[in-house]
PDB file of N, CA and C in Angstrom:
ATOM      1  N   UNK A   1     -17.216  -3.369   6.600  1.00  0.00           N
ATOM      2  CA  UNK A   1     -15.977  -4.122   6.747  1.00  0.00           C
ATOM      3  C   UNK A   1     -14.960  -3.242   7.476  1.00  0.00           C
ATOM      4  N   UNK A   2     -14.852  -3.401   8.654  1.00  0.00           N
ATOM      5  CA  UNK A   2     -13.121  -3.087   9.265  1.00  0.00           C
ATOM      6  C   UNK A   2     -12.076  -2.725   8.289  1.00  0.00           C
ATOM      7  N   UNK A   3     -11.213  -1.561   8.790  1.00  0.00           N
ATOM      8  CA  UNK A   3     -10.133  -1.698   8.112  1.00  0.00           C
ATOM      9  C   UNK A   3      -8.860  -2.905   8.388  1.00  0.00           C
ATOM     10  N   UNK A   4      -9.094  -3.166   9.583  1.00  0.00           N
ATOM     11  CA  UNK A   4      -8.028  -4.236  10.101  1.00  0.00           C
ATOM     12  C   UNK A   4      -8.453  -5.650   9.103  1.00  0.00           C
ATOM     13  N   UNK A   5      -9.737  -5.837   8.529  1.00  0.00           N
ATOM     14  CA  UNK A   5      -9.909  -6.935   7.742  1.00  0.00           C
ATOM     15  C   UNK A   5      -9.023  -6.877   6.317  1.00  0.00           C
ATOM     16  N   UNK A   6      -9.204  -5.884   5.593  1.00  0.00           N
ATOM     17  CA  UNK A   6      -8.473  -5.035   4.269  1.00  0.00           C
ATOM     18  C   UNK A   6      -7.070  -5.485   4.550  1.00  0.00           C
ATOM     19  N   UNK A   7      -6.735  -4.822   6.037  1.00  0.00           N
ATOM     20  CA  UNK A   7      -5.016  -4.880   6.107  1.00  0.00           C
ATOM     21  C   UNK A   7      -4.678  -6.342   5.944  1.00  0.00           C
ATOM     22  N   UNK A   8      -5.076  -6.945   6.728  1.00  0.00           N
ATOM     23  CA  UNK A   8      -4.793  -8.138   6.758  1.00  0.00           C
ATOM     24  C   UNK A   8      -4.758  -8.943   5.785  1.00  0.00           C
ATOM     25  N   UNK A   9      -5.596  -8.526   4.759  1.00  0.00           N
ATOM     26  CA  UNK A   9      -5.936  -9.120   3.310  1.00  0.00           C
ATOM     27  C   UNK A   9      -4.786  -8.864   2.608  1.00  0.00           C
ATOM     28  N   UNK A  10      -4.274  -7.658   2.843  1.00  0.00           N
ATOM     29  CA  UNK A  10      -3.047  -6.951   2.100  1.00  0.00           C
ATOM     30  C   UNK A  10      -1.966  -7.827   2.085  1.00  0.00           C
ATOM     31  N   UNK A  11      -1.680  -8.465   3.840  1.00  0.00           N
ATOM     32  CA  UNK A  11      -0.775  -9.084   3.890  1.00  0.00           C
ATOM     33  C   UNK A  11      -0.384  -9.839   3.711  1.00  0.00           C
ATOM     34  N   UNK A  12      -1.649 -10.743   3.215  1.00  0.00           N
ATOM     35  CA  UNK A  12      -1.687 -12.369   2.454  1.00  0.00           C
ATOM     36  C   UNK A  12      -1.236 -12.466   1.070  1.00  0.00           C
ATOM     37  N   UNK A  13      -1.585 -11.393   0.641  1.00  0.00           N
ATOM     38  CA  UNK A  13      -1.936 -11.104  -1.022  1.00  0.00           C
ATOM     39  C   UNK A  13       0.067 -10.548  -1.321  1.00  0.00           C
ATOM     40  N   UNK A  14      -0.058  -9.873  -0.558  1.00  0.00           N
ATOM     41  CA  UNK A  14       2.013  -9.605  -0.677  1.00  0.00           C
ATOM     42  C   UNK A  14       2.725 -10.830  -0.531  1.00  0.00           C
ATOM     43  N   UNK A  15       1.844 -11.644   0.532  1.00  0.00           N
ATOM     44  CA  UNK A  15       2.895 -12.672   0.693  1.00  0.00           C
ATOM     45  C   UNK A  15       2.733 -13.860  -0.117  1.00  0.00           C
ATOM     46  N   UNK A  16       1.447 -13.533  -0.907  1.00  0.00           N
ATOM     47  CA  UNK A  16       1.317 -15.328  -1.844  1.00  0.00           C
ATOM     48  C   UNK A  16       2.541 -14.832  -2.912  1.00  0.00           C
ATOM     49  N   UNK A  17       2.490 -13.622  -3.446  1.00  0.00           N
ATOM     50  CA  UNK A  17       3.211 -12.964  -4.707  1.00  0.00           C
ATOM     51  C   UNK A  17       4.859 -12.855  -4.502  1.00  0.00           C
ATOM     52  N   UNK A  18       5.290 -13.218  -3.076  1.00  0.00           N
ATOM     53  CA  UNK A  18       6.661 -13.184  -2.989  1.00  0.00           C
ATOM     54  C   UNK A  18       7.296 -12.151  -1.946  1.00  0.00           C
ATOM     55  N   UNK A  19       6.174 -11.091  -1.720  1.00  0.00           N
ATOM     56  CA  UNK A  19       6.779  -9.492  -1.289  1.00  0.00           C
ATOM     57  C   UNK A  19       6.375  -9.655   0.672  1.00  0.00           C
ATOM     58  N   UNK A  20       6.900  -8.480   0.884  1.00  0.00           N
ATOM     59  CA  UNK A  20       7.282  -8.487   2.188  1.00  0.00           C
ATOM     60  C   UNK A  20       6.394  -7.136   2.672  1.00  0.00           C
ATOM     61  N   UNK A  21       5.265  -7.258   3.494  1.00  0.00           N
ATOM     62  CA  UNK A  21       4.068  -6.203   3.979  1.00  0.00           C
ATOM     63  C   UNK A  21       4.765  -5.816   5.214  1.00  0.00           C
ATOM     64  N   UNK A  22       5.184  -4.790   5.437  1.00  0.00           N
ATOM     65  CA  UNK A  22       5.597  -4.126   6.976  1.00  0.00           C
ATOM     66  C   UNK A  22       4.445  -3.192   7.591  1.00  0.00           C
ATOM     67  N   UNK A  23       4.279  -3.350   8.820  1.00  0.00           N
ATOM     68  CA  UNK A  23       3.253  -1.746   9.447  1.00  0.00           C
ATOM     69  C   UNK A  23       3.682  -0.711   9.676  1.00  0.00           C
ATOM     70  N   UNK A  24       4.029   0.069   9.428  1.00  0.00           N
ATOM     71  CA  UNK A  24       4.761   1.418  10.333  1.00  0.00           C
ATOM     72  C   UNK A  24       4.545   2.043  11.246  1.00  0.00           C
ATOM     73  N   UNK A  25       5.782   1.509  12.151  1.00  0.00           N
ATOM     74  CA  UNK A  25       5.441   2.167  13.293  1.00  0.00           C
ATOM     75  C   UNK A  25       4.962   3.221  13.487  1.00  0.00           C
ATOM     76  N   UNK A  26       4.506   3.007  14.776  1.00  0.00           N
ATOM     77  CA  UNK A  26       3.521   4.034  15.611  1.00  0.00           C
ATOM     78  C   UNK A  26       4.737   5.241  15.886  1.00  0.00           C
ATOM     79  N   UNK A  27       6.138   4.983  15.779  1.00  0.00           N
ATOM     80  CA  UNK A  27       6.696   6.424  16.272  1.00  0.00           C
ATOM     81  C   UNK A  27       7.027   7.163  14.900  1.00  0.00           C
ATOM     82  N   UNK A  28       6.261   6.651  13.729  1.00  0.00           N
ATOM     83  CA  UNK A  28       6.750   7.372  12.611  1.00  0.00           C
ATOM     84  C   UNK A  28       5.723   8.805  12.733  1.00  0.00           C
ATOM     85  N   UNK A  29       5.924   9.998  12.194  1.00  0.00           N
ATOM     86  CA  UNK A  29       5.044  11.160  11.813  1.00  0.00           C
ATOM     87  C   UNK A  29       3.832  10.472  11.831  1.00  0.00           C
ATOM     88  N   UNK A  30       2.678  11.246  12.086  1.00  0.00           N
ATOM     89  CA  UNK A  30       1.089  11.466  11.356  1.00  0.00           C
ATOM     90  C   UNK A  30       1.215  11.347  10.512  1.00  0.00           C
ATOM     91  N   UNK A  31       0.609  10.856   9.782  1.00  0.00           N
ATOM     92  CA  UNK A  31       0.002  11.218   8.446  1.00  0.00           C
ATOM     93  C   UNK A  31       0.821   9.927   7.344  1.00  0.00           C
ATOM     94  N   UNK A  32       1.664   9.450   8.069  1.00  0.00           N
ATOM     95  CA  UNK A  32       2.496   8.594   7.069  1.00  0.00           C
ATOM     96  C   UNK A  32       1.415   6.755   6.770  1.00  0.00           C
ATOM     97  N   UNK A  33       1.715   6.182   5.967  1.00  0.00           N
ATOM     98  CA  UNK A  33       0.975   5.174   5.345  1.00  0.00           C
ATOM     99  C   UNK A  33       0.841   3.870   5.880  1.00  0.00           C
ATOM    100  N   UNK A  34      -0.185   3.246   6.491  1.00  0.00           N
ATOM    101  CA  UNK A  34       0.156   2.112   7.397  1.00  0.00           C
ATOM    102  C   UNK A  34       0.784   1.234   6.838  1.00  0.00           C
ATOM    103  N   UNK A  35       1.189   0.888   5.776  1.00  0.00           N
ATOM    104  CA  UNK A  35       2.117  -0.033   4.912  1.00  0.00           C
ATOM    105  C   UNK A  35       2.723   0.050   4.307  1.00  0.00           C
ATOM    106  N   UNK A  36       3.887  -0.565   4.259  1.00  0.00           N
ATOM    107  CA  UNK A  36       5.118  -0.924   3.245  1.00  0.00           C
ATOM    108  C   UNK A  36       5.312  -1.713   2.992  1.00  0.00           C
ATOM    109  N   UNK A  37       5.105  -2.312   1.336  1.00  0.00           N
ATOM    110  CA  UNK A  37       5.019  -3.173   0.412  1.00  0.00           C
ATOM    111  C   UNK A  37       6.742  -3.118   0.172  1.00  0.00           C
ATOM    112  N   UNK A  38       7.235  -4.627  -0.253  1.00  0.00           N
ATOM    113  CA  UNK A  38       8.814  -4.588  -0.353  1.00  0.00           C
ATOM    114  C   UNK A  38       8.396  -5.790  -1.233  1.00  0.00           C
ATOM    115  N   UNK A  39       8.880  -5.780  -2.749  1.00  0.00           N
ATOM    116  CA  UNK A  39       9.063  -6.734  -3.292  1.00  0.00           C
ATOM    117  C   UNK A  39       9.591  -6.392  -5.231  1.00  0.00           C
ATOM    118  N   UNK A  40      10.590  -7.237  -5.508  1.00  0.00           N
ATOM    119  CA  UNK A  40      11.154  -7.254  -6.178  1.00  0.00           C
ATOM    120  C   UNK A  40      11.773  -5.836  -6.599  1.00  0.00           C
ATOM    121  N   UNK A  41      12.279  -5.465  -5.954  1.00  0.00           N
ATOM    122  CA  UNK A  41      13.380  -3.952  -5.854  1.00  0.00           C
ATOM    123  C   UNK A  41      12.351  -2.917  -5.817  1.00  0.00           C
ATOM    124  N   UNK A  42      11.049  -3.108  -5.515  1.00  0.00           N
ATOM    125  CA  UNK A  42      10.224  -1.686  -5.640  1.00  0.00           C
ATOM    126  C   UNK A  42       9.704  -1.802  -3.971  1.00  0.00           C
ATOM    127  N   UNK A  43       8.918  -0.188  -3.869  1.00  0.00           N
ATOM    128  CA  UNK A  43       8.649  -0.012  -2.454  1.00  0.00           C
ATOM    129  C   UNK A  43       7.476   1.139  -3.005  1.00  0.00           C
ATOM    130  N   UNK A  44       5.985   0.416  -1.964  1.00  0.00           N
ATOM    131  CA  UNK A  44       4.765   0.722  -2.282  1.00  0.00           C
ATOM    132  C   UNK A  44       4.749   1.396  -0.896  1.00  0.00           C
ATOM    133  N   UNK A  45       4.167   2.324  -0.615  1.00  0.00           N
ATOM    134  CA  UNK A  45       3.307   3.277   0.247  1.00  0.00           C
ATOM    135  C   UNK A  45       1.990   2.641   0.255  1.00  0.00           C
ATOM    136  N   UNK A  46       0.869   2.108   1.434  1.00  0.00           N
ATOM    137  CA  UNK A  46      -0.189   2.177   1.120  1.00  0.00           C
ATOM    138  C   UNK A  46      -0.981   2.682   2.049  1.00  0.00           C
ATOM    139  N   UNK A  47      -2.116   3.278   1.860  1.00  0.00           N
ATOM    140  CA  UNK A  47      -2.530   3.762   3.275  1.00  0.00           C
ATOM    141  C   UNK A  47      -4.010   2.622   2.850  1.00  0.00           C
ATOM    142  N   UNK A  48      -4.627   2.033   4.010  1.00  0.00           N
ATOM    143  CA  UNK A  48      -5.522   1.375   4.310  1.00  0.00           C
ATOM    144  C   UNK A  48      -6.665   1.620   4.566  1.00  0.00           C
ATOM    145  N   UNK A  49      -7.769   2.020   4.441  1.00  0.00           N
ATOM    146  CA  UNK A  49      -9.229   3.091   4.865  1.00  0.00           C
ATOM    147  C   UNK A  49      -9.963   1.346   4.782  1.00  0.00           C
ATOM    148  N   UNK A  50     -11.723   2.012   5.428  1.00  0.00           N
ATOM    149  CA  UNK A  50     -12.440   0.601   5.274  1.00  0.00           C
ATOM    150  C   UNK A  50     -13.549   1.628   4.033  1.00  0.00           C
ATOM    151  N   UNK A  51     -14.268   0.523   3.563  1.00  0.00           N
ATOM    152  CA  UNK A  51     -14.821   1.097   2.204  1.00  0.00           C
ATOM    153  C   UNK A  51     -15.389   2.464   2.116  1.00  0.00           C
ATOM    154  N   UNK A  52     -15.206   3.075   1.219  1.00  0.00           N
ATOM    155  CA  UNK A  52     -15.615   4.447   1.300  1.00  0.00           C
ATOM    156  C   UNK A  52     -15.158   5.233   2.115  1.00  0.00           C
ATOM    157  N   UNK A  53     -14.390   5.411   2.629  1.00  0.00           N
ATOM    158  CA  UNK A  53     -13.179   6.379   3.844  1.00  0.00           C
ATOM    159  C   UNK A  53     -12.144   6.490   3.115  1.00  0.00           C
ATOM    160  N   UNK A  54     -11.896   8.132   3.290  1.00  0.00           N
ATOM    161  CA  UNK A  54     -10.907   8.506   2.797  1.00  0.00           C
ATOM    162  C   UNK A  54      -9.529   9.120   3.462  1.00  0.00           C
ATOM    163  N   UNK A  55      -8.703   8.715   2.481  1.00  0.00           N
ATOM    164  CA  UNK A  55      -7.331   9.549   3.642  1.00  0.00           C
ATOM    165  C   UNK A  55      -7.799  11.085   4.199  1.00  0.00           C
ATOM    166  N   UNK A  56      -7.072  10.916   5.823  1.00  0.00           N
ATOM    167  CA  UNK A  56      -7.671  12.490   6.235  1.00  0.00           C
ATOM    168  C   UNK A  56      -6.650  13.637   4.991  1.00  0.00           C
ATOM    169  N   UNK A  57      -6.505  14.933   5.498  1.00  0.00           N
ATOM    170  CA  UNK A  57      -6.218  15.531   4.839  1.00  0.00           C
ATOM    171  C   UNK A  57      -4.513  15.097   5.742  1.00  0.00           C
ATOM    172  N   UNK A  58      -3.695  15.622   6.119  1.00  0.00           N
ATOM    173  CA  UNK A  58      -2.563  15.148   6.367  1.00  0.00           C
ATOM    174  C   UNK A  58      -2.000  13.697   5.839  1.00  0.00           C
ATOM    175  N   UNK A  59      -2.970  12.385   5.686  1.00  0.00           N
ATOM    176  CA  UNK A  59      -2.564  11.061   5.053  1.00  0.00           C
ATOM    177  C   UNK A  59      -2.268  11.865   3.569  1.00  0.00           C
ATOM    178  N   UNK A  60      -3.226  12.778   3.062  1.00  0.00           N
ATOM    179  CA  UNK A  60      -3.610  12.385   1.518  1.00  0.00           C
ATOM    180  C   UNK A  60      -1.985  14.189   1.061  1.00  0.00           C
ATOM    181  N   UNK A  61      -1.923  14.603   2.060  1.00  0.00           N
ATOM    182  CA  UNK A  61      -0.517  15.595   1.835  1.00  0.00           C
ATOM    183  C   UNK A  61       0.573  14.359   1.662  1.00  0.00           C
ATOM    184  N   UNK A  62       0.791  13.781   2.859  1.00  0.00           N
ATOM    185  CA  UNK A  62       2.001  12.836   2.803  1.00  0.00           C
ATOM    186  C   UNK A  62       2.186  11.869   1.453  1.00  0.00           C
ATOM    187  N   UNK A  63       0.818  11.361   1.106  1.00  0.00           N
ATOM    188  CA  UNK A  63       0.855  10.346  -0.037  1.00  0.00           C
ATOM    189  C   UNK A  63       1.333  11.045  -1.099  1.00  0.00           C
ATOM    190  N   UNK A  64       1.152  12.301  -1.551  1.00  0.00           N
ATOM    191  CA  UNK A  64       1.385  13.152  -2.532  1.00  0.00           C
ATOM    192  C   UNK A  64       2.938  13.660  -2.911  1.00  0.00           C
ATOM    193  N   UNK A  65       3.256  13.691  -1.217  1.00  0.00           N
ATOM    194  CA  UNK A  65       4.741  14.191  -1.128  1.00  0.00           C
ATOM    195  C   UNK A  65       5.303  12.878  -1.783  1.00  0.00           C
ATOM    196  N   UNK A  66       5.265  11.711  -0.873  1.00  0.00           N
ATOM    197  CA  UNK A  66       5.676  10.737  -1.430  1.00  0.00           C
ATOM    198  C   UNK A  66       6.018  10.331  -3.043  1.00  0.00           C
ATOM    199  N   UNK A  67       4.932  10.664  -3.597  1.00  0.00           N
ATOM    200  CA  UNK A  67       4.841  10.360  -4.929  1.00  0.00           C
ATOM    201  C   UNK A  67       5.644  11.313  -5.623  1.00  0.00           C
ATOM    202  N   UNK A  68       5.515  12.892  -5.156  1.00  0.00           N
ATOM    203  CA  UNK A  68       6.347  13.928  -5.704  1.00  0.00           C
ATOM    204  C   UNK A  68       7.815  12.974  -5.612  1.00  0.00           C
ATOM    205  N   UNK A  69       8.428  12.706  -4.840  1.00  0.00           N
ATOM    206  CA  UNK A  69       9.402  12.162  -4.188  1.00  0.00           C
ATOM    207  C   UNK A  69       9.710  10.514  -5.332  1.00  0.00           C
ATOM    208  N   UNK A  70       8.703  10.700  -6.135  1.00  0.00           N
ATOM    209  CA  UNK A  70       8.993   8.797  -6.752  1.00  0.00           C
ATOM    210  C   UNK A  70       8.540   7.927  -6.798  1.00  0.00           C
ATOM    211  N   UNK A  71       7.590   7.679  -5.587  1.00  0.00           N
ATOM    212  CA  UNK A  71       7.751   6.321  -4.873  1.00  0.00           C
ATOM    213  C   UNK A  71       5.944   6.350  -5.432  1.00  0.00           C
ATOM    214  N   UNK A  72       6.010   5.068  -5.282  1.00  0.00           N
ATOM    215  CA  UNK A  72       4.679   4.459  -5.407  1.00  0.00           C
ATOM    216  C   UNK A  72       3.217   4.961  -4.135  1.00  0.00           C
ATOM    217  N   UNK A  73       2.747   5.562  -3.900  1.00  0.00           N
ATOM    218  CA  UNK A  73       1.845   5.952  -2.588  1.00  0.00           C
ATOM    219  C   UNK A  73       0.521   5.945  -3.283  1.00  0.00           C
ATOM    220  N   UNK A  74      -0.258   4.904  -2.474  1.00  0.00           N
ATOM    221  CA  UNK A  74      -1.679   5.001  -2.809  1.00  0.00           C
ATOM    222  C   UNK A  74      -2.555   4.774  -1.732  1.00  0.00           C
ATOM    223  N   UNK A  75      -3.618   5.467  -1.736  1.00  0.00           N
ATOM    224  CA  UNK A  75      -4.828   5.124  -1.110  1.00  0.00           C
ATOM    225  C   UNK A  75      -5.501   3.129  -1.284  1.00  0.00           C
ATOM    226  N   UNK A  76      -5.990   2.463  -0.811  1.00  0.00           N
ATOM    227  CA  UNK A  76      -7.133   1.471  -0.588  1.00  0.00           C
ATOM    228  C   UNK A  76      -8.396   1.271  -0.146  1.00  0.00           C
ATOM    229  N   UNK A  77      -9.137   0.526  -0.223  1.00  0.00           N
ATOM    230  CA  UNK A  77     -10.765   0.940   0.609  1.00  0.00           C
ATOM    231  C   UNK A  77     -10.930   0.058   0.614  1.00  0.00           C
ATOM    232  N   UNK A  78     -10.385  -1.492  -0.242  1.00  0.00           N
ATOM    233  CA  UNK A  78     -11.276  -2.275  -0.443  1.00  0.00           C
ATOM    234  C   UNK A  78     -10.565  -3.792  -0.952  1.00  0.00           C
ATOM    235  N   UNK A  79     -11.391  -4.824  -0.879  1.00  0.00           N
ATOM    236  CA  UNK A  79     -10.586  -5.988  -0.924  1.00  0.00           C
ATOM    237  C   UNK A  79     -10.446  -6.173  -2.758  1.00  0.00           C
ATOM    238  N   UNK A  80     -11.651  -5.524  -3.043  1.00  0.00           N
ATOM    239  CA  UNK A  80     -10.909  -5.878  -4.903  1.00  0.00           C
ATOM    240  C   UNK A  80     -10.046  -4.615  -5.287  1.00  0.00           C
ATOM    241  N   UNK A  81      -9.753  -3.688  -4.713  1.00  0.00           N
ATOM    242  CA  UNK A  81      -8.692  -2.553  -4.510  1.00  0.00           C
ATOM    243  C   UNK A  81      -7.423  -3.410  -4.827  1.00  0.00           C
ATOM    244  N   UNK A  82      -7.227  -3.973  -3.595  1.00  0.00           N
ATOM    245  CA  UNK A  82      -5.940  -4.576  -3.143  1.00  0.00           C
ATOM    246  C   UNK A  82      -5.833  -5.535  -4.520  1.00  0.00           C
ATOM    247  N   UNK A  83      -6.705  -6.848  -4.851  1.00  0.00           N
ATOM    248  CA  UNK A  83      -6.481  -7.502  -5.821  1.00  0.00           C
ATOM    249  C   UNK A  83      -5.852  -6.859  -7.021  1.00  0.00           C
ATOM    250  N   UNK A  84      -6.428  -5.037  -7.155  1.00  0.00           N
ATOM    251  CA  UNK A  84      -5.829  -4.943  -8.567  1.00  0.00           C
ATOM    252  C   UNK A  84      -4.383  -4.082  -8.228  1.00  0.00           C
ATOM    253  N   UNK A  85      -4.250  -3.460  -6.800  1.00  0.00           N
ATOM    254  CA  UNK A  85      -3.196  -3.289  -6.815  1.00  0.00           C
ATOM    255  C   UNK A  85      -1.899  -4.410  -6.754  1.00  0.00           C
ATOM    256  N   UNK A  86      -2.588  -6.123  -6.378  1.00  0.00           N
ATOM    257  CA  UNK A  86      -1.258  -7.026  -6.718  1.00  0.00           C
ATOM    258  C   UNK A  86      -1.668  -7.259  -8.083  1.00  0.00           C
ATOM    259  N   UNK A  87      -2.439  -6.938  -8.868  1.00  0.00           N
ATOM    260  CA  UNK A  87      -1.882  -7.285 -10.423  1.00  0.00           C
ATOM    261  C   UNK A  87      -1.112  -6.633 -10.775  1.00  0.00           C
ATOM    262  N   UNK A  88      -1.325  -5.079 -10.729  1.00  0.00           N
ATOM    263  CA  UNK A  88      -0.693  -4.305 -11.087  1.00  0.00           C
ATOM    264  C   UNK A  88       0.978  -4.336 -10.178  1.00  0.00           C
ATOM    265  N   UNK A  89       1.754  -4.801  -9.090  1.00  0.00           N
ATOM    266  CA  UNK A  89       2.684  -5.281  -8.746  1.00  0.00           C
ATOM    267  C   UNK A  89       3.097  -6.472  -9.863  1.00  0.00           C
ATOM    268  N   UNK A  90       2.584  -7.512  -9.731  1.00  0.00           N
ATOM    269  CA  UNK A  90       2.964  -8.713 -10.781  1.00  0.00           C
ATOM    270  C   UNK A  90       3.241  -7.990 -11.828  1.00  0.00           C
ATOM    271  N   UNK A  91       2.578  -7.211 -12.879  1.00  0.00           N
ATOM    272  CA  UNK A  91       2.920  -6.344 -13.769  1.00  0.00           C
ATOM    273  C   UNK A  91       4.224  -6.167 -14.097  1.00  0.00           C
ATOM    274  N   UNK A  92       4.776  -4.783 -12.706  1.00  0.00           N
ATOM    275  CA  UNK A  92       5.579  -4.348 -12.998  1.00  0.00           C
ATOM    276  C   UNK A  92       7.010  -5.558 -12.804  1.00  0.00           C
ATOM    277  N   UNK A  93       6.596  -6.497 -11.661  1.00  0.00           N
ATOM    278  CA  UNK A  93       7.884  -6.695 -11.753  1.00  0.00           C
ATOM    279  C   UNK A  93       8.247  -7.901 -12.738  1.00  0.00           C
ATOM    280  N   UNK A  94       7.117  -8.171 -13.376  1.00  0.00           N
ATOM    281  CA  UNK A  94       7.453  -9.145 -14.884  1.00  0.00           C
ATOM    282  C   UNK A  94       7.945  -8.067 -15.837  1.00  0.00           C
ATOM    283  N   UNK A  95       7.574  -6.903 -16.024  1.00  0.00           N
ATOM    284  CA  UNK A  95       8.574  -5.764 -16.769  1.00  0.00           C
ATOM    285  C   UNK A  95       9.767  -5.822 -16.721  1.00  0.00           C
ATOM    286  N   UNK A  96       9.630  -5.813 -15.195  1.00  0.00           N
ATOM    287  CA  UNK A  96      11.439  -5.490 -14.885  1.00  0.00           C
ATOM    288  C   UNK A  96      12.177  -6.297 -15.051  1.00  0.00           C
ATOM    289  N   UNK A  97      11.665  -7.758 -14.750  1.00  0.00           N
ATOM    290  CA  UNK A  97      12.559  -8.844 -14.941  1.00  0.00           C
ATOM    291  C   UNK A  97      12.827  -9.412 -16.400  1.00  0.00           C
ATOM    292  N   UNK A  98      12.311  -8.541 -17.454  1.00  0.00           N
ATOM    293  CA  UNK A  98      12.694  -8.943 -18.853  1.00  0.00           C
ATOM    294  C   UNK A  98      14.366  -8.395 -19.371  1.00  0.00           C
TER     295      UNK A  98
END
């Protein structure tokens, strides 16, 4: 499976749930995450691989910084990946909204 199939999956799955999938540009740094998840006051990092590929070593520094930093940054590989990363979105923001 392509990674461009995954991404694309990503972007459906953000958008049935309410949230807003951005790409990041091409003039951002190396190493930074092809996606940004925007929905209900939170902001996801994701980097996109096709199954079994892993972030190079510069993706998997940046994801780390990121996270040092707060923010949500994760790796993907895969289309039931993505499914549990929008449960785990629905999750949080039924938390938040209590």
């Amino acid at each position: 499976m392509r990674e461009r199939i995954i991404e694309r999956y990503l972007v459906k799955r953000v958008k049935e749930i309410g949230g807003v999938c951005k790409k990041n540009p091409p003039t951002y740094e190396s190493g930074w995450p092809d996606r940004v998840v925007y929905i209900g006051g939170f902001t996801f990092f994701v980097e996109l691989k096709r199954p079994g590929e892993t972030p190079s070593k510069l993706q998997a520094i940046v994801l780390q910084d990121l996270r040092r930093l707060g923010f949500d940054a994760r790796h993907i590989d895969s289309k039931e990946g993505i499914d549990a990363f929008i449960e785990y979105v629905k999750k949080i923001i039924s938390i938040n909204s209590i």
